[in-house]
Protein backbone atom coordinates (compact mmCIF):
# COMPACT_ATOMS: atom_id res chain seq x y z
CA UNK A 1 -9.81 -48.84 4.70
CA UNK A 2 -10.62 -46.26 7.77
CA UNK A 3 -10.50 -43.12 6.54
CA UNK A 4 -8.04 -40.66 8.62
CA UNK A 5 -7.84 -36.90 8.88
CA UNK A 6 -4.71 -35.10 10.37
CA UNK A 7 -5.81 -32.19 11.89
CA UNK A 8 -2.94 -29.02 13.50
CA UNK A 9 -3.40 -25.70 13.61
CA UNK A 10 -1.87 -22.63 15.26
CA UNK A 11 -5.88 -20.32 14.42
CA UNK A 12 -8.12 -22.78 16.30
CA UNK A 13 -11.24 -21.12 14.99
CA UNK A 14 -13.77 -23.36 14.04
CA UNK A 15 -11.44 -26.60 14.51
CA UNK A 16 -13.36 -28.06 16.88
CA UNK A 17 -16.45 -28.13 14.82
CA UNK A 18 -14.64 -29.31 11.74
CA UNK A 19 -13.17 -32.09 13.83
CA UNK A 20 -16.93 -33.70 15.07
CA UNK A 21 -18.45 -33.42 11.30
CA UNK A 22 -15.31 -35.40 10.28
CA UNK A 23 -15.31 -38.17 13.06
CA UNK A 24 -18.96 -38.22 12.42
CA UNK A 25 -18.57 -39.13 9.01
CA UNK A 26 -16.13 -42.20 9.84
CA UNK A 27 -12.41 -40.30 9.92
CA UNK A 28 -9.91 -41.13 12.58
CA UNK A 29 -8.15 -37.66 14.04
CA UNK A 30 -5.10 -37.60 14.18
CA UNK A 31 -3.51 -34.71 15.89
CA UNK A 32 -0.75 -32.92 17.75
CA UNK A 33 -0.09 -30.50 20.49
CA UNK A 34 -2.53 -27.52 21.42
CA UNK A 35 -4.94 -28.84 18.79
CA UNK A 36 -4.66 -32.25 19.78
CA UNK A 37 -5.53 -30.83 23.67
CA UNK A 38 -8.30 -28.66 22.40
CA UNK A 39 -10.09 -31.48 20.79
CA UNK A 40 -9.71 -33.61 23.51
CA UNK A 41 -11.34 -31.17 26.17
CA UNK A 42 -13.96 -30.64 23.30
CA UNK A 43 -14.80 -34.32 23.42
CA UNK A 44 -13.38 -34.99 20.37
CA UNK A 45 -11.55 -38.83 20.02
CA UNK A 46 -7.91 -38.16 19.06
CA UNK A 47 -5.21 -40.22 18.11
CA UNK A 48 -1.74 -38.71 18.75
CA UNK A 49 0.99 -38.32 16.01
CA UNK A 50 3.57 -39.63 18.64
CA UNK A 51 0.85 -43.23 18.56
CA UNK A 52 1.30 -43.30 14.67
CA UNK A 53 5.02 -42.51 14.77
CA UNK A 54 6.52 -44.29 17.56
CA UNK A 55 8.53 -41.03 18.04
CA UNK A 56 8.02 -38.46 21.04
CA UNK A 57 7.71 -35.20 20.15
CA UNK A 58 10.43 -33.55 20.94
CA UNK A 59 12.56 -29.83 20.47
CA UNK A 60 10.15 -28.27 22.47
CA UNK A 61 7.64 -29.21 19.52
CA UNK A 62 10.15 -28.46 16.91
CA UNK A 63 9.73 -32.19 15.86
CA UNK A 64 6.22 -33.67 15.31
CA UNK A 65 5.11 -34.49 11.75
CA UNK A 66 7.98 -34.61 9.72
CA UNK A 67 8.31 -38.70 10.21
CA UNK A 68 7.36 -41.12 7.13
CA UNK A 69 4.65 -42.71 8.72
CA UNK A 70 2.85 -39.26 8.46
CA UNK A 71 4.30 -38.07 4.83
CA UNK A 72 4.14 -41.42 3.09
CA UNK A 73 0.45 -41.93 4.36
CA UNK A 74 0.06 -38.00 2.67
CA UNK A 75 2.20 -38.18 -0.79
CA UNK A 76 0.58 -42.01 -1.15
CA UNK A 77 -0.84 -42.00 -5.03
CA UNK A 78 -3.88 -43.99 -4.28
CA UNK A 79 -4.35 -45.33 -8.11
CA UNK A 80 -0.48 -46.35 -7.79
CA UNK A 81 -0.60 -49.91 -6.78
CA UNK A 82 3.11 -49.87 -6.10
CA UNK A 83 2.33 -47.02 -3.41
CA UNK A 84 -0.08 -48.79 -1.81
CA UNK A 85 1.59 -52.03 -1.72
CA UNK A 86 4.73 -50.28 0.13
CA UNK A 87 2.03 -48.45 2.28
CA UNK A 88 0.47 -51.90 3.26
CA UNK A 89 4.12 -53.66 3.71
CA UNK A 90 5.43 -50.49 6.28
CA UNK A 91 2.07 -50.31 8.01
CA UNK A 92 1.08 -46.64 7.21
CA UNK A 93 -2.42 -45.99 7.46
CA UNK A 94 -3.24 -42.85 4.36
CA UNK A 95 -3.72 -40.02 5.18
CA UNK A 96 -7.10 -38.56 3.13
CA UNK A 97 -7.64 -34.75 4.53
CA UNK A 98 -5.14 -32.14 6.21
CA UNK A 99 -6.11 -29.79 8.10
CA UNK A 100 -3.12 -27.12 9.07
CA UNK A 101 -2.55 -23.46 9.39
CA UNK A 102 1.08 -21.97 9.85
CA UNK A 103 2.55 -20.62 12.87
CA UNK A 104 1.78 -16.74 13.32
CA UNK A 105 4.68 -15.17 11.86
CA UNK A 106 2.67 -12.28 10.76
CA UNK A 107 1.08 -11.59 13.73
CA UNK A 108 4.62 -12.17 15.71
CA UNK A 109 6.50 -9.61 13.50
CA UNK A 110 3.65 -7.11 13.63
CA UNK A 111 4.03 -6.62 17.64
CA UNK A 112 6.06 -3.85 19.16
CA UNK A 113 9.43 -4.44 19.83
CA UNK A 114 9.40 -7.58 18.80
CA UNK A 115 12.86 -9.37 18.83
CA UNK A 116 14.27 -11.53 16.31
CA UNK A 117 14.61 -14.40 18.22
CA UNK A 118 11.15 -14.58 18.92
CA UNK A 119 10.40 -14.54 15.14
CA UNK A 120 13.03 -17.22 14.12
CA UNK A 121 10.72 -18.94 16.93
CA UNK A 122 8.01 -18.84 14.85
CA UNK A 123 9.07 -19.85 11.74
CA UNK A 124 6.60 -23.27 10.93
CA UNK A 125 8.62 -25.73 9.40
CA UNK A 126 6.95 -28.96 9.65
CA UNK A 127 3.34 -27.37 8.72
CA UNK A 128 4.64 -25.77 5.32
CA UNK A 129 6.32 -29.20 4.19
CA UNK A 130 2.99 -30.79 5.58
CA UNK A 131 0.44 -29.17 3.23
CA UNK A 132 2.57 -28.58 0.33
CA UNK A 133 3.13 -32.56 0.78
CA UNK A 134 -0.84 -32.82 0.71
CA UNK A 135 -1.17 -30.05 -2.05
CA UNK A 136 1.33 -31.79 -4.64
CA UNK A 137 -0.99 -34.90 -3.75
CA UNK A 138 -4.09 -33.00 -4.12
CA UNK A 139 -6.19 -35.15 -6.02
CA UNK A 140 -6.26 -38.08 -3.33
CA UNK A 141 -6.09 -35.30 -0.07
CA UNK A 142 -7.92 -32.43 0.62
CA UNK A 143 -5.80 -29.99 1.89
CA UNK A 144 -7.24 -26.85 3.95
CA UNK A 145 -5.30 -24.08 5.51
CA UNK A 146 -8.01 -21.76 5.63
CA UNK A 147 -10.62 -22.37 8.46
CA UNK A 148 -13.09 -20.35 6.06
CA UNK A 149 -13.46 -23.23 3.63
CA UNK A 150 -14.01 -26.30 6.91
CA UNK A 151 -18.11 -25.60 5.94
CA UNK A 152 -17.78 -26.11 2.11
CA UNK A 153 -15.45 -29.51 3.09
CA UNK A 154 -17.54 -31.04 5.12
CA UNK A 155 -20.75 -30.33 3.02
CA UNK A 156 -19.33 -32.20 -0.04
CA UNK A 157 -18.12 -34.61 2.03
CA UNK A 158 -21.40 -35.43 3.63
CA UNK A 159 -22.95 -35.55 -0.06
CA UNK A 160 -20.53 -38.07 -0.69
CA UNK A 161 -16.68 -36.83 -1.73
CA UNK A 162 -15.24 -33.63 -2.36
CA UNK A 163 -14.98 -32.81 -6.05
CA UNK A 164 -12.02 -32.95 -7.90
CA UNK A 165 -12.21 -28.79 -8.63
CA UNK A 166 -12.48 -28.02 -5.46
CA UNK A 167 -9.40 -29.94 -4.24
CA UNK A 168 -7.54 -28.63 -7.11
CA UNK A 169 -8.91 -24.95 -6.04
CA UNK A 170 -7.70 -26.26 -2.24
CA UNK A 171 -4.07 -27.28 -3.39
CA UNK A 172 -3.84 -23.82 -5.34
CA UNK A 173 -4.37 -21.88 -1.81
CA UNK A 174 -1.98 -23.91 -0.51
CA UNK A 175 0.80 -22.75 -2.48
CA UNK A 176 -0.46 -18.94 -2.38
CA UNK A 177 -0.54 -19.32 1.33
CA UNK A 178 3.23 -20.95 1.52
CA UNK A 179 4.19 -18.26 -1.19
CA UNK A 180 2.84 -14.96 0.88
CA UNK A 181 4.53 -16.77 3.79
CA UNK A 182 7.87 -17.32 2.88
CA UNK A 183 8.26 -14.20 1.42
CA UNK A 184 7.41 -12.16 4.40
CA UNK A 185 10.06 -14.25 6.20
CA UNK A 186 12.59 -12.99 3.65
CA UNK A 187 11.10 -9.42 3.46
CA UNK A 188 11.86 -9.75 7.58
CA UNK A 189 14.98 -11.40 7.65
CA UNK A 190 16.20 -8.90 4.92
CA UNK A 191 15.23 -6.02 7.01
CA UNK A 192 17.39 -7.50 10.01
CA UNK A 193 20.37 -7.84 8.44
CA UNK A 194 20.11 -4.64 6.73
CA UNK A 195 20.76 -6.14 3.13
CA UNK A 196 20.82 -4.74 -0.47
CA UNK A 197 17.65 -2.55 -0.93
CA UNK A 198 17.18 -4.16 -4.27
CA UNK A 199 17.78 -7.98 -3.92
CA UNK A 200 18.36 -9.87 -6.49
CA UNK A 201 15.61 -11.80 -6.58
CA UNK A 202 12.31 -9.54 -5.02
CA UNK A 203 8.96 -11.48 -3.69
CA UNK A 204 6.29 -9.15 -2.85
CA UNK A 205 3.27 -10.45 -0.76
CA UNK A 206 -0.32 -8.06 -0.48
CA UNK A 207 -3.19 -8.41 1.11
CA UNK A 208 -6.52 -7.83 -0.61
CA UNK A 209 -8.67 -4.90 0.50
CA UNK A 210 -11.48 -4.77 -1.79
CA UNK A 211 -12.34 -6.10 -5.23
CA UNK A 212 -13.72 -2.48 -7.10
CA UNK A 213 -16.27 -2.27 -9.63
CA UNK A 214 -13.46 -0.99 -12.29
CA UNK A 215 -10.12 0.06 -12.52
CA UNK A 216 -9.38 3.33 -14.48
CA UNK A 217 -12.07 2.98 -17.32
CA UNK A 218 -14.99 0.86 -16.74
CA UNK A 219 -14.14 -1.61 -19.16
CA UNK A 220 -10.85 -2.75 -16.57
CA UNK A 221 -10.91 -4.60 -13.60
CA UNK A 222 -9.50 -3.93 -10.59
CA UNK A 223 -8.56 -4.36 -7.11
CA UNK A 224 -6.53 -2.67 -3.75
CA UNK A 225 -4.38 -4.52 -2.11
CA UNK A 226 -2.22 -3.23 0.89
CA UNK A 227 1.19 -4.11 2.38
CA UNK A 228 0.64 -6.50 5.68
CA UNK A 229 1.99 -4.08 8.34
CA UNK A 230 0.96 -1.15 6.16
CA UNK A 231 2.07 2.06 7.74
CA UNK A 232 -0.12 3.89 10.20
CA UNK A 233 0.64 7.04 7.95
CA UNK A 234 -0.69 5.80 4.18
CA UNK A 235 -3.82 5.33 2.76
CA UNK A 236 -4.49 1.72 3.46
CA UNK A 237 -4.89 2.57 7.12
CA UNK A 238 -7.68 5.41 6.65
CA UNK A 239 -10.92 4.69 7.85
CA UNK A 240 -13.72 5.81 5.58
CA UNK A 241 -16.33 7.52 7.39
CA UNK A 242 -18.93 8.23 5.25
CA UNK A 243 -20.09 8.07 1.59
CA UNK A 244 -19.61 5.07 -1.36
CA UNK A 245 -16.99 2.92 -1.89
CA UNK A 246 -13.74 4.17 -3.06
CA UNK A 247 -12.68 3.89 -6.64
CA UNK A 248 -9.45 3.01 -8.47
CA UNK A 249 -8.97 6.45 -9.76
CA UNK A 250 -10.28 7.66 -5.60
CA UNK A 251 -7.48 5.79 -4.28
CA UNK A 252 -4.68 6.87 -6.51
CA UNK A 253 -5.87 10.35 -6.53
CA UNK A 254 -5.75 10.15 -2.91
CA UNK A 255 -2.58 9.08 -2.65
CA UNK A 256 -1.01 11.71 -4.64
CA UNK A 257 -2.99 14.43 -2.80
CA UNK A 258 -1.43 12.76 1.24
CA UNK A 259 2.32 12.66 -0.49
CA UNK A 260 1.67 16.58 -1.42
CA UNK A 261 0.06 17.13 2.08
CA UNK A 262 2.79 15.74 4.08
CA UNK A 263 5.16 17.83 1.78
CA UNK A 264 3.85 20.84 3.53
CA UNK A 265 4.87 20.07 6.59
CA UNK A 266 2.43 20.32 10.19
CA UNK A 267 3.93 23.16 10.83
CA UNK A 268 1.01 25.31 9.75
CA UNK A 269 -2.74 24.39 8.38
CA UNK A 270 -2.48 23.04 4.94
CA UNK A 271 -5.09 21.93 2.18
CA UNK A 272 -4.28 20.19 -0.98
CA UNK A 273 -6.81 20.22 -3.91
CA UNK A 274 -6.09 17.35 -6.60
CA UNK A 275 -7.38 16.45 -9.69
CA UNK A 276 -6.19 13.45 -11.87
CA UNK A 277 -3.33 12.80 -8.97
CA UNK A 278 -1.83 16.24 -10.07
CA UNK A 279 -1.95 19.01 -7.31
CA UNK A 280 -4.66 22.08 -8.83
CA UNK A 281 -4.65 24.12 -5.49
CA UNK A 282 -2.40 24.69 -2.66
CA UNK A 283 -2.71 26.09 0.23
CA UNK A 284 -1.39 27.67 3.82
CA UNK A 285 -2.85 29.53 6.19
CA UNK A 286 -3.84 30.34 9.89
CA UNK A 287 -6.51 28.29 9.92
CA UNK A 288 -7.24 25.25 8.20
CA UNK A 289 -10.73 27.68 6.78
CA UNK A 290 -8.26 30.02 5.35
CA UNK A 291 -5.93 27.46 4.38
CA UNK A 292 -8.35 25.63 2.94
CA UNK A 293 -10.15 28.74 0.69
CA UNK A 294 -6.53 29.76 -0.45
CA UNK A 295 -6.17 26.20 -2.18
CA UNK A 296 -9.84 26.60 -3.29
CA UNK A 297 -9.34 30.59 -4.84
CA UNK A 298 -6.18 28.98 -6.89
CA UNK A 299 -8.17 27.53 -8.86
CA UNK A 300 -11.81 27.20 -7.97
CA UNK A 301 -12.87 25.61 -11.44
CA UNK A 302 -10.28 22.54 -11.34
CA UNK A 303 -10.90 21.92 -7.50
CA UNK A 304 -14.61 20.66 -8.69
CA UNK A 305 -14.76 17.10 -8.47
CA UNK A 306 -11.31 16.82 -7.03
CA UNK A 307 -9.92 15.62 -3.68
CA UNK A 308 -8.90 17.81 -0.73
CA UNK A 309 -6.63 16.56 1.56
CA UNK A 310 -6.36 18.74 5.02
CA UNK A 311 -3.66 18.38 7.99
CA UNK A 312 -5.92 19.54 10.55
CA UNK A 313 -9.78 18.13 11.72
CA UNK A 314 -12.32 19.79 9.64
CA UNK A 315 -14.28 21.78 12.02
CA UNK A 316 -17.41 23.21 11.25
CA UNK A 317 -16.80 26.53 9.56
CA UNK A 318 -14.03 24.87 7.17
CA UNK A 319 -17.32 21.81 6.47
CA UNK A 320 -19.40 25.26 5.48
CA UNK A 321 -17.18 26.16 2.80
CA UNK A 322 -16.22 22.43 1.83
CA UNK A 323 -20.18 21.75 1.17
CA UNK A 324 -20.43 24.24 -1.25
CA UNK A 325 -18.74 22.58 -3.88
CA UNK A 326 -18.63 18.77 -5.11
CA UNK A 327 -15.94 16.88 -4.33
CA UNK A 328 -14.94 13.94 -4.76
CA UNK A 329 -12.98 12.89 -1.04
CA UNK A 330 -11.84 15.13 1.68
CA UNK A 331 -9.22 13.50 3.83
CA UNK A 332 -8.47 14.73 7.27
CA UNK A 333 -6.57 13.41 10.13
CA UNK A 334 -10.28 13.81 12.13
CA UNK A 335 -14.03 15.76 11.77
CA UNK A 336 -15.85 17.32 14.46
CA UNK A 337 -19.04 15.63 15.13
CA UNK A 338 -20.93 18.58 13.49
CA UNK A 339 -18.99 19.10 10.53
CA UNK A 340 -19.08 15.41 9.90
CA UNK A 341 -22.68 15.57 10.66
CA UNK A 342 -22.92 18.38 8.14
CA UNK A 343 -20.50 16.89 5.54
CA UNK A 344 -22.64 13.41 5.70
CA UNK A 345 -25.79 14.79 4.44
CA UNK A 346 -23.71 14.94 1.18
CA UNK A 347 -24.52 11.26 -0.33
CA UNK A 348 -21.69 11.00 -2.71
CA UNK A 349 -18.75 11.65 -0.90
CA UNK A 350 -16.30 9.96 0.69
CA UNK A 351 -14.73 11.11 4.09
CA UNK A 352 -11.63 9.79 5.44
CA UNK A 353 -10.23 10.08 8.73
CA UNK A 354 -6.44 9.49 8.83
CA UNK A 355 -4.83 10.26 11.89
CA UNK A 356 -1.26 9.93 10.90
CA UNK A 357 -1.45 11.41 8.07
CA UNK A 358 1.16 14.07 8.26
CA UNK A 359 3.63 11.13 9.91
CA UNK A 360 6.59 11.80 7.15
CA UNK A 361 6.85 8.76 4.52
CA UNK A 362 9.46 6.17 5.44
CA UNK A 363 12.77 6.49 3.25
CA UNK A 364 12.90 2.82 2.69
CA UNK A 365 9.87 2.45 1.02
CA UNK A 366 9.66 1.76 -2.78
CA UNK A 367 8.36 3.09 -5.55
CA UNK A 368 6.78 0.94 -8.05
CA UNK A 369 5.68 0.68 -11.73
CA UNK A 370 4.57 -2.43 -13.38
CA UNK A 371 5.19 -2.16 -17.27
CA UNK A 372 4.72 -5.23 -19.52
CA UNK A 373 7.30 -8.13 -18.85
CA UNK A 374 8.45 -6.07 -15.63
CA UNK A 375 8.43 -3.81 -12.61
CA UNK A 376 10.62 -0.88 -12.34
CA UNK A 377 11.64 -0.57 -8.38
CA UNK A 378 12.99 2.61 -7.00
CA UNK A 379 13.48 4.77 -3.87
CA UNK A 380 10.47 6.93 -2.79
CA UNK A 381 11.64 10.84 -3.72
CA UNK A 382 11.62 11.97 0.09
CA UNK A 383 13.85 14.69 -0.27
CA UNK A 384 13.08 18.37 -1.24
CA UNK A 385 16.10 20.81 -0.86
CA UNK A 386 19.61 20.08 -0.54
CA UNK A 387 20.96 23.42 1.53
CA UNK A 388 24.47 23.30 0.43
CA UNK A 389 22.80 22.96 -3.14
CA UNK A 390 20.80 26.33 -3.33
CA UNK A 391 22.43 28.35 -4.98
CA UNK A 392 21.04 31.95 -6.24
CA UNK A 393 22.72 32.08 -9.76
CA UNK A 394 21.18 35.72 -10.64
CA UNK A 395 22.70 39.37 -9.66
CA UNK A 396 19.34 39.75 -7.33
CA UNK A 397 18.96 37.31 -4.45
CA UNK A 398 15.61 36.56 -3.91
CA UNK A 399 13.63 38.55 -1.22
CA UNK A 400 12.60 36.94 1.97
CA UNK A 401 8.76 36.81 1.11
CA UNK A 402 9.87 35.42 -2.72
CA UNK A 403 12.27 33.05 -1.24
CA UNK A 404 9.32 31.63 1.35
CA UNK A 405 6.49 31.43 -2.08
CA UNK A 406 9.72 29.78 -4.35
CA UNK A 407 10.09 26.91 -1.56
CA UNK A 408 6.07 26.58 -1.65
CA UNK A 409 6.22 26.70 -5.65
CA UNK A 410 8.74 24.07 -4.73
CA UNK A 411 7.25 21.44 -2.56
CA UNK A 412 3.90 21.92 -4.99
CA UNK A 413 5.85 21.08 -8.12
CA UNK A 414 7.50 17.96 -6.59
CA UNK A 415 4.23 16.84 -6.90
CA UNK A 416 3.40 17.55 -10.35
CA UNK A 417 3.62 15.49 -13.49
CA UNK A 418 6.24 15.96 -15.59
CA UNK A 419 7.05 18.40 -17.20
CA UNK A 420 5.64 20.60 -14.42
CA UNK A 421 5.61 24.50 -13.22
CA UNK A 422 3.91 25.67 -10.35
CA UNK A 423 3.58 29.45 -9.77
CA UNK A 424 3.04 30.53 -6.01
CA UNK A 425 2.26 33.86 -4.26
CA UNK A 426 2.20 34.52 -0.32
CA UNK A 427 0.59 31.32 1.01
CA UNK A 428 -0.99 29.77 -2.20
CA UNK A 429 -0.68 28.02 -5.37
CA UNK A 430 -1.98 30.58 -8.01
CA UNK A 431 -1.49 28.64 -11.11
CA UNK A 432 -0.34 25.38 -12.35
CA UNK A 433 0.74 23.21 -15.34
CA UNK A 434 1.44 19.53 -15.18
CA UNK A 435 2.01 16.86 -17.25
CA UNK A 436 3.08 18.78 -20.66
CA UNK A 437 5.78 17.65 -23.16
CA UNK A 438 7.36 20.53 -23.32
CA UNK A 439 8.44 22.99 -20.16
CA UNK A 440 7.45 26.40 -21.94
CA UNK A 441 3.89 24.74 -22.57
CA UNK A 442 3.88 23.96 -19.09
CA UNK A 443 4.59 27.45 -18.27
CA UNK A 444 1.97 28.73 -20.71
CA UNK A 445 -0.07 26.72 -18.72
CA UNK A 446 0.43 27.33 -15.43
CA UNK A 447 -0.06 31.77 -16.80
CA UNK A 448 -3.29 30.68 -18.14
CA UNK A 449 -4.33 29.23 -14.99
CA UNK A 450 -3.19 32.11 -12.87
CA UNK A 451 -4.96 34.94 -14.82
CA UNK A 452 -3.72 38.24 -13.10
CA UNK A 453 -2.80 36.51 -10.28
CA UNK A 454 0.38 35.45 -12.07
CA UNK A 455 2.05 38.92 -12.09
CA UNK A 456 3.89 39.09 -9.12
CA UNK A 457 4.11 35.35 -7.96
CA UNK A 458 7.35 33.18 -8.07
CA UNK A 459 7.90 29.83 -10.59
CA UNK A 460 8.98 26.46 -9.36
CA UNK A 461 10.29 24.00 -12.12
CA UNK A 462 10.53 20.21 -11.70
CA UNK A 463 13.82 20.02 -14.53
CA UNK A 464 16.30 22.39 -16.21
CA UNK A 465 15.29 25.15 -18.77
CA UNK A 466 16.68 23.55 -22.08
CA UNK A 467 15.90 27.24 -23.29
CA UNK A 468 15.59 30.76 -22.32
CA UNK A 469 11.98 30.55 -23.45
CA UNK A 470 10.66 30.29 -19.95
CA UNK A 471 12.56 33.36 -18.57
CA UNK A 472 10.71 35.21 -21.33
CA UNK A 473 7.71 33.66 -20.85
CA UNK A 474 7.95 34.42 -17.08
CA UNK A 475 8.64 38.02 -17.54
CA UNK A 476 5.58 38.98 -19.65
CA UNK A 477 3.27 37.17 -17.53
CA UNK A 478 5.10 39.63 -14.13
CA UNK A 479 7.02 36.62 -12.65
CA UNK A 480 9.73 38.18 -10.05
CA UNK A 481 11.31 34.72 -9.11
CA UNK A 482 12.44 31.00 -9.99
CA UNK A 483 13.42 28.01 -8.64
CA UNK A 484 14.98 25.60 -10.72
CA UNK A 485 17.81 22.33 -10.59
CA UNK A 486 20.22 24.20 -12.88
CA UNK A 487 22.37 21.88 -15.26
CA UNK A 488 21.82 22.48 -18.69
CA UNK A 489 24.33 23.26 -21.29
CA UNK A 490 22.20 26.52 -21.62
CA UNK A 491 21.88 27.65 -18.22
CA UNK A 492 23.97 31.16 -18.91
CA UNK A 493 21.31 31.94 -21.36
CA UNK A 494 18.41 31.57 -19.01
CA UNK A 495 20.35 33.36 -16.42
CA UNK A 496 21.26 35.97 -18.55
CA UNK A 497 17.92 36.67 -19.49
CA UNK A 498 16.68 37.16 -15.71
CA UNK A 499 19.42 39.54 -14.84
CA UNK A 500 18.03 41.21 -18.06
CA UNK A 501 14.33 41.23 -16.48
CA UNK A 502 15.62 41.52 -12.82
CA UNK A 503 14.14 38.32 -12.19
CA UNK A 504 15.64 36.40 -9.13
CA UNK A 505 16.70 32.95 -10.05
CA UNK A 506 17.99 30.19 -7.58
CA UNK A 507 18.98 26.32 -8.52
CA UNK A 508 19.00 23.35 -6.62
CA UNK A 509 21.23 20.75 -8.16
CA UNK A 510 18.25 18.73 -7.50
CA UNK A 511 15.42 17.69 -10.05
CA UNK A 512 12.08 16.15 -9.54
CA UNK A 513 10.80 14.52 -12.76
CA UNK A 514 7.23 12.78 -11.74
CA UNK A 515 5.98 10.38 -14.33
């Protein structure tokens, strides 16, 4: 029986070629449309799908495959002699490899200003049902939808028949590919209609970036994968300049120190140090040199090794004092030529160049934790300060210079694993304690870190004070203000206690636990 291969596809690259090693090994082409036309002008024999189906295309192409003559000779089970016998008795010719690739509903949705009725436009039907047809069927057709694997088909055809793992492995990418597809219709369609942010049933589709050496010990495995239309503003759409490949514990260290950057604001030069995702120096300035050595002075023995993340380009004088010190990645939204000539003769590290970095993070997008059996889902915490929330609960208001370092202590201890304190002073971080179990160790912390600089600087706490410990705390070590969300059944203690001290205190009916 004459072998026949049905060959349609929307990415044309390398069809062509795939089409003459398969007519030279005996198959009859069957096509349709563009790809039919292509192959033609290519000197490739074709036989239309309209010859086989005794139907016209029609719908302005709408309508082409999806006819029994083409399905029947595809779902066929070639060791069923009762298929083949109602092949033979309706004439239908099987089909033995499909070639197909979807409509570009990616690409379409990806454009600017693209409208929805060109999308709906491009919504394949008949090539999904086509190759998941051929995939359920797998181990009588070869099904390929990616034009990477034509060269492996038509080796192991040449040598005689594909074998039945690689079909199997074929069918498999079908079903990924139809998977990732449909669910970035819905992901669309859901953003049109301006549906339920959680859904009750949530597909997520990724793209991989890069298979890593490890995850975060080198005993795991890992990999990055990025969201297809990944905004211009997150990590994903960095280009690395210089230096090796980025790690697991690079990348999510990264991302924690771009969140705390953007925090900031672009209203003056910022840099973030962070180590272990947690902020360890932050800081302001009039340059991005003096911003940059105020986040360094905060703390110049847990910046080593860490990640600085800048909102201006790294000029020459601020690559001086960057040098002098190893770290791990600075990101930038762009180097001079000669600071990232001077930063390059560094082997080890990495240099990104983001240019939207300080683009604010969309509202919409989630925040997500996998945990065993499930995935926790929630709103990204955009939001720092609710105005009609502040509320200075103490008999002395804050100053104006306190109340700038308590919004600073703030933003940094947004950013800071619970339970966190940040203490601030004029334009910098000078101490900081994340990730404790209890807030007064936090704060003990944070003290140690600051040394002197302490006295005199202003605290920022991510949750209530359960206790009045802190205020105490806060007073030996010379703290003059704090910022806090208020709400525990002890707040009159705490507040108390600071009119005691003449500590400032102001709360912001808004907490932000980091986990």
């Amino acid at each position: 029986m004459k072998k026949r291969a049905l060959l349609s596809v929307s990415d044309k690259t390398g069809i062509v070629d795939f089409a003459k090693g398969l007519s030279a090994l005996g198959y009859e082409i069957v096509s349709t449309g563009g790809t039919a036309k292509a192959l033609k002008e290519a000197g490739v024999a074709v036989t239309g799908v309209s010859e086989i189906t005794g139907f016209p295309e029609c719908l302005d192409g709408r309508v082409k495959t999806l006819h029994p003559a083409i399905h029947a000779g595809v779902l066929a089970m070639r060791e069923n002699p009762e298929h083949m016998r109602q092949l033979q008795e309706l004439g239908v010719t099987p089909i033995d490899v499909v070639a197909i690739n979807l409509y570009p509903f990616k690409q379409t949705i990806l454009k600017p200003g693209v409208q929805l009725e060109e999308a709906i436009e491009n919504i394949d039907i008949g090539g999904p049902t086509m190759i998941r047809a051929a995939a359920k069927n797998w181990q009588d057709v070869a099904v390929v939808v990616d034009p990477a694997d034509y060269s492996m088909v038509l080796t192991q055809l040449k040598e005689g028949a594909l074998s039945k793992e690689t079909k199997f492995q074929l069918a498999y990418k079908v079903f990924e590919h139809t998977s990732s597809y449909d669910t970035l219709i819905a992901s669309y369609l859901r953003s049109q209609l301006g549906a339920p942010l959680f859904p009750q049933e949530l597909s997520l589709t990724y793209e991989k970036v890069q298979e890593m050496r490890y995850g975060e010990n080198p005993h795991q495995k890992a990999a990055f994968y990025k969201e297809v239309g990944a905004p211009s503003n997150t990590l994903p759409a960095a280009k690395q300049l210089h230096g090796k490949e980025l790690s697991y514990n690079n990348i999510n260290d990264t991302n924690g120190a771009l969140d705390m950057l953007k925090e900031l604001g672009n209203d003056r030069p910022a840099a973030v140090g962070v180590k272990h995702a947690n902020p360890c120096g932050v800081g302001l300035g009039d340059t991005i040199l003096e911003a940059y050595l105020n986040a360094y002075n905060a703390d110049p023995v847990s910046i080593f090794g860490g990640i600085v993340a800048l909102n201006r380009p790294v000029d020459l004088a601020t690559a001086t004092e960057l040098s002098k010190i190893f770290l791990e990645i600075i990101i930038a939204p762009a180097f001079d030529a000669d600071a990232l000539e001077l930063l390059s003769q560094k082997k080890n590290i990495r240099l990104l160049e983001l240019p939207d970095c300080m683009v604010p993070n969309a509202k919409n997008l989630f925040d997500m934790k996998k945990v065993a059996g499930g995935l926790l889902v929630q709103q990204l915490d955009t939001q720092l300060l609710n105005g009609q929330d502040l509320k200075v609960v103490t008999d002395r208001a804050p100053t104006e210079d306190e109340m700038k370092a308590l919004n600073l202590a703030w933003k940094i201890v947004k950013h800071t694993k619970s339970n966190g304190i940040a203490l601030a002073k004029g334009d910098a971080s000078v101490g900081i304690g994340p990730g404790q179990t209890n807030r007064i160790t936090a704060l003990e912390l944070a003290i140690k870190y600051a040394g002197d600089k302490a006295a005199g600087s202003v605290m920022g706490s991510d949750a209530f004070f359960p206790f009045d410990d802190c205020v105490e705390a806060a007073h030996q070590a010379g703290i003059t203000a704090i910022i806090q969300p208020g709400g525990s059944i002890r707040d009159e203690d705490s507040i108390r206690l600071c009119n005691k001290y003449g500590i400032a205190m102001v709360f912001t009916g808004m907490r932000h636990f980091k986990h």
